[in-house]
N, C-alpha and C. Protein backbone atom coordinates (compact mmCIF):
# COMPACT_ATOMS: atom_id res chain seq x y z
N UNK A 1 2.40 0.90 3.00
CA UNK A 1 2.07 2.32 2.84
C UNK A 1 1.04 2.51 1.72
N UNK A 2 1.13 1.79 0.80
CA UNK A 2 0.43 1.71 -0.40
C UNK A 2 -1.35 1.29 -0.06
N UNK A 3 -1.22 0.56 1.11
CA UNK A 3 -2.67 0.02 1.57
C UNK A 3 -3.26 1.26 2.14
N UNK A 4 -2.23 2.24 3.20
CA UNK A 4 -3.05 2.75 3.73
C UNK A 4 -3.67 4.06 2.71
N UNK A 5 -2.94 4.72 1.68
CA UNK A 5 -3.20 5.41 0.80
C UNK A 5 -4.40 5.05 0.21
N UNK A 6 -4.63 3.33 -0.25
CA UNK A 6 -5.59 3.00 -0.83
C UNK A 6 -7.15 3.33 -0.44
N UNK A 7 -6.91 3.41 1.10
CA UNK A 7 -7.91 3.11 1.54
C UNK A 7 -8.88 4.90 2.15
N UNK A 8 -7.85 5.09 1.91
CA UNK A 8 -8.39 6.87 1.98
C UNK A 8 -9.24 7.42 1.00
N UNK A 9 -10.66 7.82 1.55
CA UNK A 9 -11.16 8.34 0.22
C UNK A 9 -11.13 9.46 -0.14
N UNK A 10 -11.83 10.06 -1.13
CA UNK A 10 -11.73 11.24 -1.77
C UNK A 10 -12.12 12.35 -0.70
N UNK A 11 -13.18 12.48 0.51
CA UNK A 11 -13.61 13.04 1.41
C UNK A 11 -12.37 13.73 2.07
N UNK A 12 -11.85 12.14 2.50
CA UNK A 12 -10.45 12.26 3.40
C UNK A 12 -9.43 13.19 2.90
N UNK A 13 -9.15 13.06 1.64
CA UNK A 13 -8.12 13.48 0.98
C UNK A 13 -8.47 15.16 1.27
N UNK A 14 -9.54 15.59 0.74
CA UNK A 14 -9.92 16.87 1.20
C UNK A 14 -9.70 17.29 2.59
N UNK A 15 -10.11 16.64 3.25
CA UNK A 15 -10.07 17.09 4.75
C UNK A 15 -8.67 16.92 5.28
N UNK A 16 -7.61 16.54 4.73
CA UNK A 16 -6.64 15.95 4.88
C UNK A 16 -5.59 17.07 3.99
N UNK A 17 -5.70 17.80 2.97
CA UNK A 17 -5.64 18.89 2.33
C UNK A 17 -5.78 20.14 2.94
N UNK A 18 -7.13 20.08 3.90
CA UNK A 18 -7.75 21.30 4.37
C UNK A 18 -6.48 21.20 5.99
N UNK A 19 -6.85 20.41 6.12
CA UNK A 19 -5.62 20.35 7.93
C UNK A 19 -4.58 20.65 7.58
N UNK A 20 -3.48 20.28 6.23
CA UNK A 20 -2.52 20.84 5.98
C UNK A 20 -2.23 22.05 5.88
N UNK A 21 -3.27 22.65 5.11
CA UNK A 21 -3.31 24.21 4.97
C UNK A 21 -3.37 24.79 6.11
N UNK A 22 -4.21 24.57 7.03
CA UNK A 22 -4.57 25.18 8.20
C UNK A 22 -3.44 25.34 9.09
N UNK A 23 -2.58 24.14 8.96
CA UNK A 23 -1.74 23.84 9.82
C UNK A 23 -0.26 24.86 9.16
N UNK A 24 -0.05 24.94 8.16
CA UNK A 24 0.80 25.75 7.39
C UNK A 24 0.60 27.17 7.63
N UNK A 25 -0.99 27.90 7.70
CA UNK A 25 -1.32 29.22 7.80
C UNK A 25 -0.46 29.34 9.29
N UNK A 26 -1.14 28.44 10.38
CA UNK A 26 -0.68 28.44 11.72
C UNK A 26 0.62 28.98 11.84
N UNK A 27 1.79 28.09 11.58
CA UNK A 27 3.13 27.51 11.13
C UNK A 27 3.48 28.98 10.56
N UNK A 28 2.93 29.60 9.50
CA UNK A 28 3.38 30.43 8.55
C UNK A 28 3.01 31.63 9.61
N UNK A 29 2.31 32.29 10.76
CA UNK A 29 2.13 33.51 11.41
C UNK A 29 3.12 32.88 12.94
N UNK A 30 3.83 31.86 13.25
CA UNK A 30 4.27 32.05 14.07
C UNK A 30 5.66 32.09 14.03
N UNK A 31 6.21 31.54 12.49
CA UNK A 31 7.10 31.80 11.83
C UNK A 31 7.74 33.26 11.33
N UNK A 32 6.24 34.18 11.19
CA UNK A 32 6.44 35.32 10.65
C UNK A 32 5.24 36.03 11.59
N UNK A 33 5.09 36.65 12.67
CA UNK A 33 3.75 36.78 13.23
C UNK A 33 3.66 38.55 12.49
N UNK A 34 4.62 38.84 11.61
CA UNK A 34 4.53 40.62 11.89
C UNK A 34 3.83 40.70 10.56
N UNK A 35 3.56 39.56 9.54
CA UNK A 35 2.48 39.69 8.16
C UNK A 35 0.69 40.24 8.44
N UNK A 36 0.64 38.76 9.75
CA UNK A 36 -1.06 39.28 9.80
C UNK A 36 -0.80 40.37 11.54
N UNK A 37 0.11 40.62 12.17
CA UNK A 37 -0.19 41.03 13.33
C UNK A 37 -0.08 40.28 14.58
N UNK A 38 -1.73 40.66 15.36
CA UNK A 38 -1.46 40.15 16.33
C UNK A 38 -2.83 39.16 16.55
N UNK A 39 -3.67 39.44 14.83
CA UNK A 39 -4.52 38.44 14.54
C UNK A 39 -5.00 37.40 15.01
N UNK A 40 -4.23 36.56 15.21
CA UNK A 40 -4.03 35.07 15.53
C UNK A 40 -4.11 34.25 16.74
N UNK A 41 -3.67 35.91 17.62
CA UNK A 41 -3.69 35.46 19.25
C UNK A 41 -5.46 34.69 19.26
């Protein structure tokens, strides 16, 4: 596990940061769709 961490660079880590979030906003309006609406459709 330690290799594959190693081998990730700083780019990745960002973009890898950014998909999490994205994926959480997702996650977070279908969890709760009545915050942003019907936005999302």
């Amino acid at each position: 596990m330690e290799k594959l961490i190693a081998d990730i660079s700083p780019g990745e880590v960002k973009a890898l940061e950014e998909a999490m979030e994205t994926i959480e906003n997702i996650l977070g309006q279908v969890v709760s769709p009545d915050i942003e609406g019907e936005t999302h459709k």
